[in-house]
PDB file of N, CA and C in Angstrom:
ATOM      1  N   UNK A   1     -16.227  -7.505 -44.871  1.00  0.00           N
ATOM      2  CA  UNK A   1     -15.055  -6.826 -44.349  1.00  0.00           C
ATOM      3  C   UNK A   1     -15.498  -5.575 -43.606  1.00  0.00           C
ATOM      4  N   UNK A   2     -15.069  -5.626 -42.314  1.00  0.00           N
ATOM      5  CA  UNK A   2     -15.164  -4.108 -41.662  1.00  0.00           C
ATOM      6  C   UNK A   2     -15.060  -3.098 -42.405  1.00  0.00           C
ATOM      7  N   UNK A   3     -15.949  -2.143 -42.443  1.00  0.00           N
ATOM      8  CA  UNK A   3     -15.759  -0.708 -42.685  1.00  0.00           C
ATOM      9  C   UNK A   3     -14.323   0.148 -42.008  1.00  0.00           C
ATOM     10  N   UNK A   4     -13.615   0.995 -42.430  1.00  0.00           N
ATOM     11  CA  UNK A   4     -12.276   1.753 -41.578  1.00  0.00           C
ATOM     12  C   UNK A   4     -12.805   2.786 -40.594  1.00  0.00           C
ATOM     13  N   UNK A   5     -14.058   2.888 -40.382  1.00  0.00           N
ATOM     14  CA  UNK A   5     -14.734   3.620 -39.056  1.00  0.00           C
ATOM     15  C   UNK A   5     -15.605   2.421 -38.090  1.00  0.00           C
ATOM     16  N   UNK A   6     -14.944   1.414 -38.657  1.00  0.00           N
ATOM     17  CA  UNK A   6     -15.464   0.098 -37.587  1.00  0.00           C
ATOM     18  C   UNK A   6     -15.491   0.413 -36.107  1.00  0.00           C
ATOM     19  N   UNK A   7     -14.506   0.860 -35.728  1.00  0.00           N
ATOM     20  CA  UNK A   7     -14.809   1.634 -34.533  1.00  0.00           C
ATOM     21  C   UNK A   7     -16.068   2.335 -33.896  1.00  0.00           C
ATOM     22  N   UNK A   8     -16.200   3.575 -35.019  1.00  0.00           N
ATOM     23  CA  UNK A   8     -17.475   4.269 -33.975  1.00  0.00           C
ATOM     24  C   UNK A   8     -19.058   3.297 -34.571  1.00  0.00           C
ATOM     25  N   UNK A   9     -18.580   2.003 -35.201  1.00  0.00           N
ATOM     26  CA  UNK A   9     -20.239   1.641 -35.554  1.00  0.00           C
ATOM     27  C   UNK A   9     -19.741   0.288 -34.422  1.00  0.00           C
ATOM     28  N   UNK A  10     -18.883  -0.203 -33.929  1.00  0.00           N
ATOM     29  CA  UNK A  10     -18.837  -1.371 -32.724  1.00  0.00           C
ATOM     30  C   UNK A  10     -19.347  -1.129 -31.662  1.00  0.00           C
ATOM     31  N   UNK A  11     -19.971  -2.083 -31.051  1.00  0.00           N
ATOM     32  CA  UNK A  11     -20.374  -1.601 -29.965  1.00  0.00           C
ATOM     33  C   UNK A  11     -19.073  -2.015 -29.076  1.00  0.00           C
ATOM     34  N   UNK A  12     -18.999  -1.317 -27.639  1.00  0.00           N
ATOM     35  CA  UNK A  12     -17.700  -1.638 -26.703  1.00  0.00           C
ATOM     36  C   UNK A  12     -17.457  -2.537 -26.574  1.00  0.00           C
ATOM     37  N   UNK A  13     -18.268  -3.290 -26.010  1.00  0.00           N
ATOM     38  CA  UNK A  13     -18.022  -4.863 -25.764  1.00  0.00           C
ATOM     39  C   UNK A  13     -17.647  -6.049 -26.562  1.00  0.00           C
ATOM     40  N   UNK A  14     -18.233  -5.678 -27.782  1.00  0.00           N
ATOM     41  CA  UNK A  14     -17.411  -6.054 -28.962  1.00  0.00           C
ATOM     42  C   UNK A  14     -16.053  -5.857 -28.890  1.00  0.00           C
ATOM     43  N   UNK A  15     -15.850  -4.543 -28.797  1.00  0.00           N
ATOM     44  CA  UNK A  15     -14.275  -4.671 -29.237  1.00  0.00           C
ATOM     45  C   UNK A  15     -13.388  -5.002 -27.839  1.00  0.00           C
ATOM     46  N   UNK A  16     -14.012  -4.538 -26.869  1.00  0.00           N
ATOM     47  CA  UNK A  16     -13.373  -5.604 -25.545  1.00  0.00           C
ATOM     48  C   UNK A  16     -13.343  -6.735 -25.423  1.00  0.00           C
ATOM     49  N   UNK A  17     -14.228  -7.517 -26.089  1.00  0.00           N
ATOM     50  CA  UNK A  17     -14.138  -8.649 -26.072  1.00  0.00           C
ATOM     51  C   UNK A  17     -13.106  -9.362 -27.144  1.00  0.00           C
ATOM     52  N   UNK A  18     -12.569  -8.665 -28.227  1.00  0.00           N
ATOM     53  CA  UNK A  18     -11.947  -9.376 -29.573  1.00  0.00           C
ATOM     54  C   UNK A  18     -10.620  -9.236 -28.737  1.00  0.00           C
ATOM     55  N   UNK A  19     -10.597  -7.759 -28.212  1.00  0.00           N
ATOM     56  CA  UNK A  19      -9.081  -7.313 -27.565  1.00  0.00           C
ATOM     57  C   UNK A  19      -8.656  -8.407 -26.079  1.00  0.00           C
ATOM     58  N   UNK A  20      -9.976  -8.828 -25.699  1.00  0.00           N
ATOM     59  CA  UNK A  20      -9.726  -9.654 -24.772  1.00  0.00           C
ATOM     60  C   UNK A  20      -9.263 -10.831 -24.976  1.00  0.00           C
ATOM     61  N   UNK A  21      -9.403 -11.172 -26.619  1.00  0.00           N
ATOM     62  CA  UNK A  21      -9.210 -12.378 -27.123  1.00  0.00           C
ATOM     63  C   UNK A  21      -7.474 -12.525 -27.547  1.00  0.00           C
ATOM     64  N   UNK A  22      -7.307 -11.612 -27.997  1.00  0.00           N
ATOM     65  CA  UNK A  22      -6.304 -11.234 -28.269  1.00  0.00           C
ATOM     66  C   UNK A  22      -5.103 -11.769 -27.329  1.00  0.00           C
ATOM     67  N   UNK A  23      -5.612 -11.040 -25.967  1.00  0.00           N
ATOM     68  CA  UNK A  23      -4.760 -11.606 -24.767  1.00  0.00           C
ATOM     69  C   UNK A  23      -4.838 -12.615 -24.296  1.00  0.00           C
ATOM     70  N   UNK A  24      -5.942 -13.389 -24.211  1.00  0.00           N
ATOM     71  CA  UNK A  24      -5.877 -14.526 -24.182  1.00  0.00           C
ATOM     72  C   UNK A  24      -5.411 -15.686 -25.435  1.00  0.00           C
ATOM     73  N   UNK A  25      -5.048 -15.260 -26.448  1.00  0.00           N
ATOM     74  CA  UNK A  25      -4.038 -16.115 -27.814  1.00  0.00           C
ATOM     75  C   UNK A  25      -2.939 -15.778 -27.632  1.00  0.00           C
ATOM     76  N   UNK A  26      -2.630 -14.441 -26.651  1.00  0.00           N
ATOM     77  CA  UNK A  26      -0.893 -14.303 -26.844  1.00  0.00           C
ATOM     78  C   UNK A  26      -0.973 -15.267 -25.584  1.00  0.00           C
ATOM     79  N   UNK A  27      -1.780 -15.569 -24.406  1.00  0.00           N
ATOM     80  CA  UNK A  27      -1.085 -16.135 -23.148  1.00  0.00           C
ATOM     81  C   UNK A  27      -0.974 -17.762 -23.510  1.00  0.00           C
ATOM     82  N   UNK A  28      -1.706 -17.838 -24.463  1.00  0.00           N
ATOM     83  CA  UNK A  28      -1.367 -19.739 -25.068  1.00  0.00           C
ATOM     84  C   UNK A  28      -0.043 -19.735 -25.621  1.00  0.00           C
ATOM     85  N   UNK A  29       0.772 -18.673 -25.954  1.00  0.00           N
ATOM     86  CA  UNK A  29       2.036 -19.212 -26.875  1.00  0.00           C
ATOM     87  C   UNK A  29       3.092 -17.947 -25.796  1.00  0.00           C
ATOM     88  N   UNK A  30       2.330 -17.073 -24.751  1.00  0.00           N
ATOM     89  CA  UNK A  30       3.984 -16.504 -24.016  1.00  0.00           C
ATOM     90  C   UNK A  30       3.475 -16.488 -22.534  1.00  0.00           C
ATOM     91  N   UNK A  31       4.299 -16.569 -21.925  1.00  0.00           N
ATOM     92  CA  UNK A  31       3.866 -16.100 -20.116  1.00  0.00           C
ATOM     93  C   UNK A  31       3.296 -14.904 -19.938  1.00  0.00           C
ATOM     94  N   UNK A  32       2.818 -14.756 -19.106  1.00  0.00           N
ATOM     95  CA  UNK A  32       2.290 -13.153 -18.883  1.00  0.00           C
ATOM     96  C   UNK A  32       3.460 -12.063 -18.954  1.00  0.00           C
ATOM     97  N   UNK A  33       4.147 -12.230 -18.013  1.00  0.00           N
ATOM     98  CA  UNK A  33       5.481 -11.391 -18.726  1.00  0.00           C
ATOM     99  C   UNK A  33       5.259 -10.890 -20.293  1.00  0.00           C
ATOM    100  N   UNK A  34       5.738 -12.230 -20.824  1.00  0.00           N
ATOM    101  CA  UNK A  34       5.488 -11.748 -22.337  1.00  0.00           C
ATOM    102  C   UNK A  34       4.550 -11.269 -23.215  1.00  0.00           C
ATOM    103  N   UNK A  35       3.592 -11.593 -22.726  1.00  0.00           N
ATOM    104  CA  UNK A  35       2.182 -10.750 -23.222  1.00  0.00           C
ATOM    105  C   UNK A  35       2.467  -9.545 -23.563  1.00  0.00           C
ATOM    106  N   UNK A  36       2.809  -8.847 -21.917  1.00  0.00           N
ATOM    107  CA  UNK A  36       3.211  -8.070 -22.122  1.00  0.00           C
ATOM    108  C   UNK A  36       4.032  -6.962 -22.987  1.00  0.00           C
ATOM    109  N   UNK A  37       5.348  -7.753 -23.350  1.00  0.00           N
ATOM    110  CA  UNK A  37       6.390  -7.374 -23.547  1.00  0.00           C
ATOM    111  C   UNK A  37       5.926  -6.890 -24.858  1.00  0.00           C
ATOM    112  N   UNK A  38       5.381  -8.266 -25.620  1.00  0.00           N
ATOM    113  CA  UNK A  38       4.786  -8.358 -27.109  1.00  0.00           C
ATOM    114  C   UNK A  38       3.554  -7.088 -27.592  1.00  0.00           C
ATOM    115  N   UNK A  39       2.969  -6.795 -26.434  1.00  0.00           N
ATOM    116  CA  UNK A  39       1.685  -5.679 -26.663  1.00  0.00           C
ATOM    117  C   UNK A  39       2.300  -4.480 -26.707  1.00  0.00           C
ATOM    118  N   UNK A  40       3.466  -4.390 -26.067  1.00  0.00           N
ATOM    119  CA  UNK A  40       4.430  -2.778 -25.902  1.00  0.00           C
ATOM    120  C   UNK A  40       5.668  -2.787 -26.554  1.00  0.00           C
ATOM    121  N   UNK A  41       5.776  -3.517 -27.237  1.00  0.00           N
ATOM    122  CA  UNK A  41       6.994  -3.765 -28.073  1.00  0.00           C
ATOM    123  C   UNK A  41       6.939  -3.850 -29.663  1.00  0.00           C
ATOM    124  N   UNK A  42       8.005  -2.926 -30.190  1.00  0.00           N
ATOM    125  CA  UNK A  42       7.425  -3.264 -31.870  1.00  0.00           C
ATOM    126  C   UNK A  42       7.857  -4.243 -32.324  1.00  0.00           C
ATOM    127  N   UNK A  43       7.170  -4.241 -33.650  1.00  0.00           N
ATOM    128  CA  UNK A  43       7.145  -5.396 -34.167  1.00  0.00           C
ATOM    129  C   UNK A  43       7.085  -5.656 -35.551  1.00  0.00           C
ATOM    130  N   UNK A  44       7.955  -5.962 -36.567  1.00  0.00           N
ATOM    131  CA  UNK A  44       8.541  -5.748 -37.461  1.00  0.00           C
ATOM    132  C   UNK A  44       7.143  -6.121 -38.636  1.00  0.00           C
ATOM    133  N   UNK A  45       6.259  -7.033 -38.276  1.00  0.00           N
ATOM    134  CA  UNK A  45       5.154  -7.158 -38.964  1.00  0.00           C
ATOM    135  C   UNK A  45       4.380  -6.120 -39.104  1.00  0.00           C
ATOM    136  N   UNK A  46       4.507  -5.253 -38.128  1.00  0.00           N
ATOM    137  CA  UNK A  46       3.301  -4.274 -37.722  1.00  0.00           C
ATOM    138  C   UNK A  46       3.999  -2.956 -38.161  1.00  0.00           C
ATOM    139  N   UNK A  47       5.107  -3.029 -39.279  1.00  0.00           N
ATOM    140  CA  UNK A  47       5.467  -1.394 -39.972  1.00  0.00           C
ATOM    141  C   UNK A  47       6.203  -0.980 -38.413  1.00  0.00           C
ATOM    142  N   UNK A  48       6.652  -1.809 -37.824  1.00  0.00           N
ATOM    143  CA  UNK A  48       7.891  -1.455 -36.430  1.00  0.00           C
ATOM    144  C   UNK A  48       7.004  -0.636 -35.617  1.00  0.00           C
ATOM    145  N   UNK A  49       5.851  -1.117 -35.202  1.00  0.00           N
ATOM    146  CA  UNK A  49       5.235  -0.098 -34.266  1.00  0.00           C
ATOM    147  C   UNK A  49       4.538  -1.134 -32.963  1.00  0.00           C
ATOM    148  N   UNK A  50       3.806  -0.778 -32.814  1.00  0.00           N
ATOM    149  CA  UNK A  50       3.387  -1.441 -31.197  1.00  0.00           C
ATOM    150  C   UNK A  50       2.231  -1.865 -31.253  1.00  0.00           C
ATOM    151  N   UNK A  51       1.697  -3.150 -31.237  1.00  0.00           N
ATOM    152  CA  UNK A  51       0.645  -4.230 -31.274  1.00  0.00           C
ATOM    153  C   UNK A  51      -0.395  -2.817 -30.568  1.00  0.00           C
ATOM    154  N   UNK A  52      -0.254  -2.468 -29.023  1.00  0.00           N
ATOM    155  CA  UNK A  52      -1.278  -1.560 -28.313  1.00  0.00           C
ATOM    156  C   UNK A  52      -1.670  -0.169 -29.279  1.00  0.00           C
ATOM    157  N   UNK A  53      -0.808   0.493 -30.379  1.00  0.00           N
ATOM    158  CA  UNK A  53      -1.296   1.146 -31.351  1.00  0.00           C
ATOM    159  C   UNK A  53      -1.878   0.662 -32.064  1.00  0.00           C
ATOM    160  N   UNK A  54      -1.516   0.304 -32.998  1.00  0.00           N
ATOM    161  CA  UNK A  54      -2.142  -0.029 -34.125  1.00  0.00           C
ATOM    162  C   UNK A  54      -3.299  -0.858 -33.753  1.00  0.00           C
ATOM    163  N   UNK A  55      -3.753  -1.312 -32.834  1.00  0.00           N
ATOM    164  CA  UNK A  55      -5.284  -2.062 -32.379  1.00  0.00           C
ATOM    165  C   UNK A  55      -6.242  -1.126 -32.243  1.00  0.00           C
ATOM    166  N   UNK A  56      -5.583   0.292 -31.841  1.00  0.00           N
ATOM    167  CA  UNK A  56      -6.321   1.943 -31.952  1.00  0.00           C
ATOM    168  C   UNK A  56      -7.008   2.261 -33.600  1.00  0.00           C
ATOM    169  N   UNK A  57      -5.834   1.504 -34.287  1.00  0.00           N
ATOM    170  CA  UNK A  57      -6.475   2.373 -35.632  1.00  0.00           C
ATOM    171  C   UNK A  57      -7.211   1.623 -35.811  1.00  0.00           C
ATOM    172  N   UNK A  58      -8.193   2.054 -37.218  1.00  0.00           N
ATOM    173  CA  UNK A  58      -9.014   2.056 -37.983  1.00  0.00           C
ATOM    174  C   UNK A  58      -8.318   0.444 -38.769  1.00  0.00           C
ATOM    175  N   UNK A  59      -8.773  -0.749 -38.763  1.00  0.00           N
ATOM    176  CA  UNK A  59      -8.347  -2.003 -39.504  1.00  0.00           C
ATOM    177  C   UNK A  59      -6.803  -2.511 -38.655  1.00  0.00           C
ATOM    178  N   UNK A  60      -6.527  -1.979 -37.036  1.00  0.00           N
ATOM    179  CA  UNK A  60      -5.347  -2.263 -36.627  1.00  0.00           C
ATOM    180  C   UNK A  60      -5.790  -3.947 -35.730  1.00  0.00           C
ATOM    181  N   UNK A  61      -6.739  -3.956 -35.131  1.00  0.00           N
ATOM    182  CA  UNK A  61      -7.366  -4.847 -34.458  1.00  0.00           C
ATOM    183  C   UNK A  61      -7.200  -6.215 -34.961  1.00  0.00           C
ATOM    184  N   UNK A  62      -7.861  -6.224 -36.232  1.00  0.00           N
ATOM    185  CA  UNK A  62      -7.712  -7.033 -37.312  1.00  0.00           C
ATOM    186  C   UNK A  62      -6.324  -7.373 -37.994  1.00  0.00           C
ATOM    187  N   UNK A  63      -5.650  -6.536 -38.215  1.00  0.00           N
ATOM    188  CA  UNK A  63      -4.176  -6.875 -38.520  1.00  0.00           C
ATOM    189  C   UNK A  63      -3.364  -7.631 -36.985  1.00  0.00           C
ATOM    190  N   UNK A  64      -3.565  -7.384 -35.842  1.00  0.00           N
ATOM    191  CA  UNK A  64      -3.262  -7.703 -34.579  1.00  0.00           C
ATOM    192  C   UNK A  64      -3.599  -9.258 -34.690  1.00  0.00           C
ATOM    193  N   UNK A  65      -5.026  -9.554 -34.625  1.00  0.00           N
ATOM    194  CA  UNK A  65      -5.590 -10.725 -34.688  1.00  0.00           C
ATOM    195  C   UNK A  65      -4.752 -11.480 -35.853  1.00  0.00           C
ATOM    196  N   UNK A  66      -4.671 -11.163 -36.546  1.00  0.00           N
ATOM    197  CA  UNK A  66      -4.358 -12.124 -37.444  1.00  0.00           C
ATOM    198  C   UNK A  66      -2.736 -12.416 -37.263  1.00  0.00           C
ATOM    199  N   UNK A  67      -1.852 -11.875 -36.855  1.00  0.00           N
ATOM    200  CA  UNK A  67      -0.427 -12.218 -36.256  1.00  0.00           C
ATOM    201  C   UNK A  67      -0.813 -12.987 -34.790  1.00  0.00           C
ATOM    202  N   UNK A  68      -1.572 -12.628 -33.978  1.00  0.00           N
ATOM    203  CA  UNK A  68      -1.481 -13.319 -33.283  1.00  0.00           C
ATOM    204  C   UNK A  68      -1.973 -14.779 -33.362  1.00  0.00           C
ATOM    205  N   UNK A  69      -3.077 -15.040 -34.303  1.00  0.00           N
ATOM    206  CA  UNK A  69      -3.581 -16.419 -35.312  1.00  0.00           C
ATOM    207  C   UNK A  69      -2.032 -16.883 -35.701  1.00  0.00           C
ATOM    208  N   UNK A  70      -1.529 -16.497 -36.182  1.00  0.00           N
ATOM    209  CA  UNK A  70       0.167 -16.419 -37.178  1.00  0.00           C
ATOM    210  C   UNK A  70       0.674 -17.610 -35.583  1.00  0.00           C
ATOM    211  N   UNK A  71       0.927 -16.803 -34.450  1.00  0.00           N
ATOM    212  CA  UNK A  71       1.688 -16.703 -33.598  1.00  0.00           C
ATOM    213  C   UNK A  71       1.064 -18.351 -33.016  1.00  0.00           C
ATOM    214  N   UNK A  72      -0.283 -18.355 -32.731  1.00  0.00           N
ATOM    215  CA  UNK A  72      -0.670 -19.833 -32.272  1.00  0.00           C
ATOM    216  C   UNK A  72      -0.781 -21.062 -33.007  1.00  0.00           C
ATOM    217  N   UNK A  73      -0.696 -21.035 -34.462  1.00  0.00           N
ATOM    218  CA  UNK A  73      -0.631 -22.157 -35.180  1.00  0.00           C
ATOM    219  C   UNK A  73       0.902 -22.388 -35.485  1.00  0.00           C
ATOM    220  N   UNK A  74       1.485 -21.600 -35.265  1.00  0.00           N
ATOM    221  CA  UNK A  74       3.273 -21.602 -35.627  1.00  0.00           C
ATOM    222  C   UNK A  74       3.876 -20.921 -36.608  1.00  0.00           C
ATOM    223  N   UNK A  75       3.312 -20.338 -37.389  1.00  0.00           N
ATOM    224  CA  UNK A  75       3.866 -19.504 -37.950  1.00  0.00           C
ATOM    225  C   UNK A  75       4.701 -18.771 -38.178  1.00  0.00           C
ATOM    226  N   UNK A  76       5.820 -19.059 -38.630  1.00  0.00           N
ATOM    227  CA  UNK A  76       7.085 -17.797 -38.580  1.00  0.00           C
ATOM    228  C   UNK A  76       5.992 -17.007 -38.772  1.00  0.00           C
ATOM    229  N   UNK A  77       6.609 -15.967 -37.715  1.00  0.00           N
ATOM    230  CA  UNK A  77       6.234 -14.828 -37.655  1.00  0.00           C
ATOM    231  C   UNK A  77       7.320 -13.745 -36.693  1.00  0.00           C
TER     232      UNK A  77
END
């Protein structure tokens, strides 16, 4: 399990690349539009806050990923 300063021990590209992944699992289940909408919009899973925050914090990335996992196998979510 990640450390909660996973951040300053990742290297960039790492985490550009997970965040890149990210957008590419929301564009399998919404249009780009919605990508959108979903990255700037809260979201009742996420303590009503905004997918683009909480990917900032410390273990937010990981909580992100895993709704959006939620979101491509079907998952109420």
């Amino acid at each position: 399990m990640p450390s909660p300063d996973r951040f300053s021990a990742a290297q960039p590209h790492e985490i550009a690349g997970r965040v890149a992944d990210v957008i590419v699992g929301l564009g399998e289940v919404y249009l780009r539009e919605g990508v959108h909408i979903w990255l700037t919009s809260r979201h009742r899973l996420l303590d009503n806050r905004v997918p683009l925050d909480v990917i900032r914090e410390p273990g937010g990335l990981e909580r992100v990923e895993a709704l959006v996992e939620q979101l491509q196998t079907g998952a109420f979510v």
